[in-house]
N, C-alpha and C. Protein backbone atom coordinates (compact mmCIF):
# COMPACT_ATOMS: atom_id res chain seq x y z
N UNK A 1 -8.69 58.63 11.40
CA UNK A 1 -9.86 58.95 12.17
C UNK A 1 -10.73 57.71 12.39
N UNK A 2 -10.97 56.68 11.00
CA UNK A 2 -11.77 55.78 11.50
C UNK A 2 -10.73 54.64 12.57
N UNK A 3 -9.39 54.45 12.41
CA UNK A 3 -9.36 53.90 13.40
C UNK A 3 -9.21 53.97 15.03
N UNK A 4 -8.94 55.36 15.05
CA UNK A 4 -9.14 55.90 16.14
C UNK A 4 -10.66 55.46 16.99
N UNK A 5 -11.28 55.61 16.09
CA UNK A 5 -13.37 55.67 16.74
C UNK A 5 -13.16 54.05 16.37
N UNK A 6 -12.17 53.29 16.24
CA UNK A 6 -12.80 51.40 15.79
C UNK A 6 -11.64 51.36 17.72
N UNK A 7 -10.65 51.84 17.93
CA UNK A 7 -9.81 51.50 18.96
C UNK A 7 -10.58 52.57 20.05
N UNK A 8 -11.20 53.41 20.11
CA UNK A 8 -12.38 53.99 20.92
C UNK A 8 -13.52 52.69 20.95
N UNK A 9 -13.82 52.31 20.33
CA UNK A 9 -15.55 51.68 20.50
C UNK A 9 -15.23 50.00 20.71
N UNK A 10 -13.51 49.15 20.57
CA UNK A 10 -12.91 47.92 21.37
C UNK A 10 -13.08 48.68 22.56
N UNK A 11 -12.49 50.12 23.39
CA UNK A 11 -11.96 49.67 24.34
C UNK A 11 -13.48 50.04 25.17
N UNK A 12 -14.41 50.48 24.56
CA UNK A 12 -15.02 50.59 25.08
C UNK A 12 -15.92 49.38 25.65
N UNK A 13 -15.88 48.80 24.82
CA UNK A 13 -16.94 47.00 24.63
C UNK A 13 -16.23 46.48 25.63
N UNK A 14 -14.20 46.13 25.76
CA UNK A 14 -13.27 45.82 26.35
C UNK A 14 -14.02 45.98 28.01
N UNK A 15 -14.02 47.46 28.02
CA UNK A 15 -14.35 47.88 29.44
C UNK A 15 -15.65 47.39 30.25
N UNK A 16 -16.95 47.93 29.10
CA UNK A 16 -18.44 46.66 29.49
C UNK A 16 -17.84 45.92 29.94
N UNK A 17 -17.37 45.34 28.95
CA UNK A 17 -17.25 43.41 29.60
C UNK A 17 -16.64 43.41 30.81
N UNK A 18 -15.59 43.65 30.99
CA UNK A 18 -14.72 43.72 32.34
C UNK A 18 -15.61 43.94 33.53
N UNK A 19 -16.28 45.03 33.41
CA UNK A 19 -17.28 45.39 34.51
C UNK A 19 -18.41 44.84 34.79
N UNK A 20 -18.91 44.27 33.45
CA UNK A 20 -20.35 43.24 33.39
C UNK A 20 -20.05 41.65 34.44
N UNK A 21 -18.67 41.77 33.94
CA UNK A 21 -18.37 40.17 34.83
C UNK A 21 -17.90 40.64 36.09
N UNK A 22 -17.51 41.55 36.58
CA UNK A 22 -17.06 42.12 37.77
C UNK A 22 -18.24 41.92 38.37
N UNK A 23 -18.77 43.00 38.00
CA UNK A 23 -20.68 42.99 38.84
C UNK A 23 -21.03 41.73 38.84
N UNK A 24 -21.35 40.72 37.89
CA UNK A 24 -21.81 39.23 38.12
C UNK A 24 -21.58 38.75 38.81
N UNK A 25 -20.07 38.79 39.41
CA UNK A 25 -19.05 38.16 40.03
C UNK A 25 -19.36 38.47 41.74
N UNK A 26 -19.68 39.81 42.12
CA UNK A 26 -19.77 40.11 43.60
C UNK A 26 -21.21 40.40 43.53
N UNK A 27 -22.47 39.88 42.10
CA UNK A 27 -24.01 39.57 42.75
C UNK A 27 -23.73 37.86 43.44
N UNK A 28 -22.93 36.73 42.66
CA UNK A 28 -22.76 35.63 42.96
C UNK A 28 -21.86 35.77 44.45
N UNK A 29 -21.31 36.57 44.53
CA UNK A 29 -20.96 36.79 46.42
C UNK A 29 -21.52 37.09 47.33
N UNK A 30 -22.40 38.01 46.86
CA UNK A 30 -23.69 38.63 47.46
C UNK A 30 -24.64 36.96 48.06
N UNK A 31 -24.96 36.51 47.07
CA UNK A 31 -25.78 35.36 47.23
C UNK A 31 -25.53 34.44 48.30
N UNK A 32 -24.23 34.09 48.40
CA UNK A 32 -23.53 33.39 48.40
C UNK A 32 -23.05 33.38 50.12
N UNK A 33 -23.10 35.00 50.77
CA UNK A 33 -23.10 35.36 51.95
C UNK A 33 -24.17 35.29 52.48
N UNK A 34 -25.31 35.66 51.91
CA UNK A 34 -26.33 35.81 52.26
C UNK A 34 -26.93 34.54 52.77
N UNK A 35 -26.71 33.27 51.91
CA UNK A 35 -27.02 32.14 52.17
C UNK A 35 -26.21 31.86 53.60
N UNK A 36 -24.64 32.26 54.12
CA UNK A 36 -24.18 31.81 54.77
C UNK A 36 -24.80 32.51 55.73
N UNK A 37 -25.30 33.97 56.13
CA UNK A 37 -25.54 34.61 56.63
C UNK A 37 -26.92 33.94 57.39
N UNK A 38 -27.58 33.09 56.69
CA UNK A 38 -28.70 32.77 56.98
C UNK A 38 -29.03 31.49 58.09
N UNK A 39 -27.53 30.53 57.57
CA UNK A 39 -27.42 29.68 57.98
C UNK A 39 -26.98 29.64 59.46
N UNK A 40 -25.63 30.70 59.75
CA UNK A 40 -25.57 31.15 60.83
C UNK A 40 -26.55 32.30 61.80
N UNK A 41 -27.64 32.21 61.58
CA UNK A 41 -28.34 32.96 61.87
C UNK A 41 -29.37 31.64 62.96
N UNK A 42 -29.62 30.87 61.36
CA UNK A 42 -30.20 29.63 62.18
C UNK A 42 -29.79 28.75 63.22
N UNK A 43 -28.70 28.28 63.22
CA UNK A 43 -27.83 27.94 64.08
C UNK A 43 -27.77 28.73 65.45
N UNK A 44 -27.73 30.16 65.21
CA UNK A 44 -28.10 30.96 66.61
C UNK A 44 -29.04 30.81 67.25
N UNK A 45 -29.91 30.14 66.32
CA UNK A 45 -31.35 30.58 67.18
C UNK A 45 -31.43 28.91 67.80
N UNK A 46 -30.60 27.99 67.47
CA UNK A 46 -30.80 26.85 68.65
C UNK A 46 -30.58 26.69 69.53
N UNK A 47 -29.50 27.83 70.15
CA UNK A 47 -28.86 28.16 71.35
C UNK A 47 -29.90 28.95 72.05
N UNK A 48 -30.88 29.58 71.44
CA UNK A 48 -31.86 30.14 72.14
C UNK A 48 -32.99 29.39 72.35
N UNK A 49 -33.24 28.09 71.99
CA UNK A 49 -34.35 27.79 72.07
C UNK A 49 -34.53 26.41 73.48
N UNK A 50 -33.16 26.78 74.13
CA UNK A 50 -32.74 26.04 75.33
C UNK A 50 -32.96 26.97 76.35
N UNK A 51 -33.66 27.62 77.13
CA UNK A 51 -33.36 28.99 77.69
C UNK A 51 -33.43 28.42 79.13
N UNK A 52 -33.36 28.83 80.19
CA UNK A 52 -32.54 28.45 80.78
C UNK A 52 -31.83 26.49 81.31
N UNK A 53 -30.21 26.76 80.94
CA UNK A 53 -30.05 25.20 80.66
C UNK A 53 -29.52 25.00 82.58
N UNK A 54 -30.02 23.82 82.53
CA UNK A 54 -29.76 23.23 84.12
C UNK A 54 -28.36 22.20 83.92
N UNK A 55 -27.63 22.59 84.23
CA UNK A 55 -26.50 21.71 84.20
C UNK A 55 -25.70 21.43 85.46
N UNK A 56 -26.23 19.51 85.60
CA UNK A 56 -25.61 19.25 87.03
C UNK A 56 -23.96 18.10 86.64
N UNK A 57 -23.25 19.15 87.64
CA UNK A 57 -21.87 19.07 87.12
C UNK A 57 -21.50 17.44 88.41
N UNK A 58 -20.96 16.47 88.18
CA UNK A 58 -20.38 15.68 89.19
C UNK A 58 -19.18 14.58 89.03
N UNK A 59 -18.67 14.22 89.76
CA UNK A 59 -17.24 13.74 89.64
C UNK A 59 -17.68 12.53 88.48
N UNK A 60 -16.09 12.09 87.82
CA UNK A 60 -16.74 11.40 87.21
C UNK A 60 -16.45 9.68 87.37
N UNK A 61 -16.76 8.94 86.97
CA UNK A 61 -16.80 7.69 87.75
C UNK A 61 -15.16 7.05 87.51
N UNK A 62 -14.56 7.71 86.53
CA UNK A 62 -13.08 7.35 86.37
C UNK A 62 -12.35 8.62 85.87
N UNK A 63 -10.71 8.04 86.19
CA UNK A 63 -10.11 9.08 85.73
C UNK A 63 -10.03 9.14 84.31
N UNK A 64 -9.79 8.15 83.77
CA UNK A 64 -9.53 7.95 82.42
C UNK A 64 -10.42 7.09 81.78
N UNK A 65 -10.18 7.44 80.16
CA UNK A 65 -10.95 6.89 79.13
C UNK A 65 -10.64 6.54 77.71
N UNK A 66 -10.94 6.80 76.95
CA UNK A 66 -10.41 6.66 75.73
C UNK A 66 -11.88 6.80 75.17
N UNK A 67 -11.21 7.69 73.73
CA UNK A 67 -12.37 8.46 72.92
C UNK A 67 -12.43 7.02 71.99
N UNK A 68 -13.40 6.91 71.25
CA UNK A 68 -13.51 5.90 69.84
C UNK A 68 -12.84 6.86 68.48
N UNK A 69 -12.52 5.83 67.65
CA UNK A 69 -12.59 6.59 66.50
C UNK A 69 -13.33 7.16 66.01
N UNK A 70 -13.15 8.43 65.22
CA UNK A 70 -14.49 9.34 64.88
C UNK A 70 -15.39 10.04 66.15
N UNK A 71 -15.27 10.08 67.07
CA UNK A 71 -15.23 10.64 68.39
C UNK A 71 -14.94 12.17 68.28
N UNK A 72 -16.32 12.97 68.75
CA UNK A 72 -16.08 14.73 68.59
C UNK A 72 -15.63 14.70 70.01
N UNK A 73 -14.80 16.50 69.59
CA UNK A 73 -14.63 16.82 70.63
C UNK A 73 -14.91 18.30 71.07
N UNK A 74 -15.93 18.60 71.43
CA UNK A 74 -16.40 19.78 71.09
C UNK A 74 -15.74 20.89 72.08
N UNK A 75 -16.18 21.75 71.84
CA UNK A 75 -15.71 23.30 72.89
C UNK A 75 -16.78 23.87 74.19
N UNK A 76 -17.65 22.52 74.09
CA UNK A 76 -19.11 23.16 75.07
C UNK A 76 -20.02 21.44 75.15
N UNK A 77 -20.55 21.54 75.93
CA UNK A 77 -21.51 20.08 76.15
C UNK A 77 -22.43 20.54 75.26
N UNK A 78 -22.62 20.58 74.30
CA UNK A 78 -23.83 21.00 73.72
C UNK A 78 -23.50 20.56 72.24
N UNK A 79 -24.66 19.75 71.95
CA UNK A 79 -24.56 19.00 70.52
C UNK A 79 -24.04 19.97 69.24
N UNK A 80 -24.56 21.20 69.25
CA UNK A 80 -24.59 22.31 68.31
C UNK A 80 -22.87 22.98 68.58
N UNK A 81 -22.47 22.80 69.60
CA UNK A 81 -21.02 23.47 70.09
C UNK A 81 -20.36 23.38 68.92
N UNK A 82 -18.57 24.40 68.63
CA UNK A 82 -18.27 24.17 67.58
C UNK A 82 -16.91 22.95 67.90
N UNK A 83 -16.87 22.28 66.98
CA UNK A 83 -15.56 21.14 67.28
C UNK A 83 -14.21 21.42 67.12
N UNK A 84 -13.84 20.94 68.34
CA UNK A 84 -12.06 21.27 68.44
C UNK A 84 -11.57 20.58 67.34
N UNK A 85 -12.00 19.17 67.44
CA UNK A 85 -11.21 17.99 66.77
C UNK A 85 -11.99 16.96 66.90
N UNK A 86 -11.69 16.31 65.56
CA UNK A 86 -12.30 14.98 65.83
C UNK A 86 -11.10 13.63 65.81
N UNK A 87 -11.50 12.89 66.25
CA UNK A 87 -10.47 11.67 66.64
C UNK A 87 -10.52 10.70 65.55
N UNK A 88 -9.91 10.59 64.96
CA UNK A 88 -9.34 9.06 63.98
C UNK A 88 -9.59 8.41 64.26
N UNK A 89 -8.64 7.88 65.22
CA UNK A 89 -8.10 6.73 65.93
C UNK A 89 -8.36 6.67 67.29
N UNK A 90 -8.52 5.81 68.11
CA UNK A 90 -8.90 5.59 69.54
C UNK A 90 -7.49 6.46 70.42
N UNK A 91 -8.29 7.54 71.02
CA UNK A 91 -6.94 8.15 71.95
C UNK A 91 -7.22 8.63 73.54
N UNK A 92 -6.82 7.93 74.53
CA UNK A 92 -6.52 7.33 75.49
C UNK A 92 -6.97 9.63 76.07
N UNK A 93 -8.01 9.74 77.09
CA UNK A 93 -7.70 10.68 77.86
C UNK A 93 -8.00 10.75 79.31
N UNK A 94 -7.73 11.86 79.73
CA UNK A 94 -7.60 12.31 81.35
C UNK A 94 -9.24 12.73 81.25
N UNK A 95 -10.28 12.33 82.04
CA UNK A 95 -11.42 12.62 82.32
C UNK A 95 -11.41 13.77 83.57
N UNK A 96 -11.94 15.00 83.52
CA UNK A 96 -11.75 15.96 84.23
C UNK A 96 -13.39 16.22 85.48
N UNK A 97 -14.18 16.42 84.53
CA UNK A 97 -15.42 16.42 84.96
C UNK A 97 -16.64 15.63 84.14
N UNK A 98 -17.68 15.31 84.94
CA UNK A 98 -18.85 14.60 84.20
C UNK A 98 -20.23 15.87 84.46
N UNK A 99 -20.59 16.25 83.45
CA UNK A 99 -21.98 16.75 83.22
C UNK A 99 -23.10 16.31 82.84
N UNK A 100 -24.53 16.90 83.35
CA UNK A 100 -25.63 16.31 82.49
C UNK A 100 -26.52 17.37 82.23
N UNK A 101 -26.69 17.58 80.96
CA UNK A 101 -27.96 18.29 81.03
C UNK A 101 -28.53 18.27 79.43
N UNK A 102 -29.64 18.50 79.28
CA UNK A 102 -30.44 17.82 77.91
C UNK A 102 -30.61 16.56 77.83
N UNK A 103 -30.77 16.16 79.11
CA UNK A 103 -30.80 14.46 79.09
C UNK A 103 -29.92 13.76 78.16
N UNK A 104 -28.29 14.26 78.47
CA UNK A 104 -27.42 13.56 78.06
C UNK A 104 -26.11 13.75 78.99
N UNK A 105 -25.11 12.90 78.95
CA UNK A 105 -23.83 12.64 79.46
C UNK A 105 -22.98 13.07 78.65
N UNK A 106 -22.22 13.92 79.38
CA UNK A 106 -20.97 14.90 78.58
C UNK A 106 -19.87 14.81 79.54
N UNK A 107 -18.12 14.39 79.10
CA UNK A 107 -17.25 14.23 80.44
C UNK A 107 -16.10 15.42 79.83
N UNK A 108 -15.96 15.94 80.39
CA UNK A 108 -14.62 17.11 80.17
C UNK A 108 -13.40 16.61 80.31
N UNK A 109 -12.69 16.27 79.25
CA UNK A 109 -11.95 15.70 78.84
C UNK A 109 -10.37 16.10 78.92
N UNK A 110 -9.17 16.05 79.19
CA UNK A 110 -7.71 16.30 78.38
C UNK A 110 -6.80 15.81 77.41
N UNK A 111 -7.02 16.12 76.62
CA UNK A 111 -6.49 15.10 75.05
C UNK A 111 -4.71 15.96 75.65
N UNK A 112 -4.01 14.69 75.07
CA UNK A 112 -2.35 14.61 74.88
C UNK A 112 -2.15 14.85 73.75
N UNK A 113 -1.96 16.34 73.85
CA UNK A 113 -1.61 17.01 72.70
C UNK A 113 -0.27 18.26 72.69
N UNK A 114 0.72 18.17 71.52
CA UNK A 114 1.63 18.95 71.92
C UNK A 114 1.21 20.72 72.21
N UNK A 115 1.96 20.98 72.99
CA UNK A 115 1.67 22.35 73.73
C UNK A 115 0.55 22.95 74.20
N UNK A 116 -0.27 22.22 74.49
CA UNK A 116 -1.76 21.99 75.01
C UNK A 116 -3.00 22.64 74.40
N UNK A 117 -2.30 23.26 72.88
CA UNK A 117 -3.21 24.09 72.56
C UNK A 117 -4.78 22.92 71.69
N UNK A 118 -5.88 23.71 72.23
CA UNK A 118 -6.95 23.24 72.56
C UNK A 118 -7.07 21.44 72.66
N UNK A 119 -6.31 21.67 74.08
CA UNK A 119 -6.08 20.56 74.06
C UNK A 119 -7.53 19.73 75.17
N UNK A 120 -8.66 20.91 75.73
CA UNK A 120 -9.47 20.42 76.61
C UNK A 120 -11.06 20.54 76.04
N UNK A 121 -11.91 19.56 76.05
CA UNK A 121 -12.86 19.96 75.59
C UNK A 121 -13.92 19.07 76.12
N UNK A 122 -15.48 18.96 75.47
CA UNK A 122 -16.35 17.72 75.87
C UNK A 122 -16.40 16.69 74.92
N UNK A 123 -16.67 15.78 75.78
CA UNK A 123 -17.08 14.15 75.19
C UNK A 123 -18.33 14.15 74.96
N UNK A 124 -19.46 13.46 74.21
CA UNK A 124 -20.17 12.91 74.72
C UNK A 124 -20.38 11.43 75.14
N UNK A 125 -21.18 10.97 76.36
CA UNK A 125 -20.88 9.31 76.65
C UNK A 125 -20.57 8.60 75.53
N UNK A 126 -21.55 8.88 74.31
CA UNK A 126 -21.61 7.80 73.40
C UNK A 126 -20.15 7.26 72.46
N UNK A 127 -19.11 8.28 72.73
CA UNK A 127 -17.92 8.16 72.27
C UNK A 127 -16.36 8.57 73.19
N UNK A 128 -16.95 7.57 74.45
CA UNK A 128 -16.31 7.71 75.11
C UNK A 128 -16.35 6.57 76.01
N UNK A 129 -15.15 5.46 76.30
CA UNK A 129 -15.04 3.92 77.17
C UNK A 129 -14.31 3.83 78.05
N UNK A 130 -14.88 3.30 78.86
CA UNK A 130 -13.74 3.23 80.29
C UNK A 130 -13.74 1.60 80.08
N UNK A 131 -11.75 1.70 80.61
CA UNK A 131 -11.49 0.35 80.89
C UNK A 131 -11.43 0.00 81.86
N UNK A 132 -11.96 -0.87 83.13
CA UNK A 132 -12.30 -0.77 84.22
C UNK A 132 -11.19 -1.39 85.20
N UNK A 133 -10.47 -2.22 84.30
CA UNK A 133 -9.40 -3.19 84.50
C UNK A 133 -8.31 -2.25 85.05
N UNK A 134 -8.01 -1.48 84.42
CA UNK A 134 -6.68 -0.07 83.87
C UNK A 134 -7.09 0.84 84.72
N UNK A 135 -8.14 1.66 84.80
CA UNK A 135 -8.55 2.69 85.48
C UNK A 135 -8.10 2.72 87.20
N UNK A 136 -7.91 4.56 87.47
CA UNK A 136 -7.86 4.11 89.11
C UNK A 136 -9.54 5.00 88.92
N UNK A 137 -10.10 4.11 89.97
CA UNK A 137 -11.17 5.40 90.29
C UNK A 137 -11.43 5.76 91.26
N UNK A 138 -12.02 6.92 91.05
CA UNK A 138 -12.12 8.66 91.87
C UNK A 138 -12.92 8.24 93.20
N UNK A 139 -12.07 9.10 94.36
CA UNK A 139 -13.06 8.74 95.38
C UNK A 139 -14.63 9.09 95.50
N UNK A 140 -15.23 9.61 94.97
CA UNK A 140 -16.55 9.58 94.64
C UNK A 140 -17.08 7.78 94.49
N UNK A 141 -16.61 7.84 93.99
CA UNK A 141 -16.80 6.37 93.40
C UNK A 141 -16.70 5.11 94.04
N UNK A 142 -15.76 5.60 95.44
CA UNK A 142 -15.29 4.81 96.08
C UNK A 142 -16.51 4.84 97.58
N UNK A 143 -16.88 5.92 97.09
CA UNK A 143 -17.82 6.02 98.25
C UNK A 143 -18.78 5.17 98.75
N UNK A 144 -19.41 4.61 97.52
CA UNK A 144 -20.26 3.88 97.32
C UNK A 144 -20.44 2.24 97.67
């Protein structure tokens, strides 16, 4: 009998514990979302604090370019956008379109990438060089 009530009152302590760290375990998840929850919350609200954006779209002064190393490449002209990829190494692309708006230069880009998956995105000027030598450029350009 007494060891019956000593292997009753382990499994009972056994079980607390199990559950005491369980619960600890998904308040520290709790936290933990919440923080993320917050963060993406903030982040939303910078996209709102642009309200209506003027964006003037125009050819761009070459076809091609080449990104710098460490060079984003985002999914949207917009500093906050989320990033496709970032570049290593200096890699040579097809310039599609040139944008401006937020008083900055953004060129829509085609990275050479196998099976094209997200293979198109924005530049911004600051990580992005034309070789003038190499380049053909766009009749826009020629207009002038």
């Amino acid at each position: 009998m007494v060891y019956i009530s000593i292997i009753l009152i382990l499994a009972l302590a056994g079980g607390f514990y199990y559950f005491m760290t369980q619960l600890e375990f998904k308040r520290k998840q709790i936290m933990i979302l919440s923080k993320e929850n917050s963060s993406i919350k903030d982040s939303l609200k910078a996209y709102k604090l642009h309200s209506p954006l003027t964006v003037n779209f125009s050819d761009p002064p070459y076809s091609y370019g080449e990104i710098v190393s460490r060079g984003e490449v985002l999914i949207a002209p917009l500093n906050n956008a989320s990033l496709l990829c970032k570049i290593n190494s200096p890699m040579k692309v097809m310039i599609l379109c040139k944008a401006e708006l937020l008083n900055s230069i953004w060129y829509e880009v085609t990275l050479d990438v196998p099976k094209g998956i997200n293979s198109r995105g924005w530049v911004k000027k600051d990580y992005i060089v034309f070789d003038e030598s190499n380049d053909i450029i766009t009749s826009s350009h020629n207009k002038m």
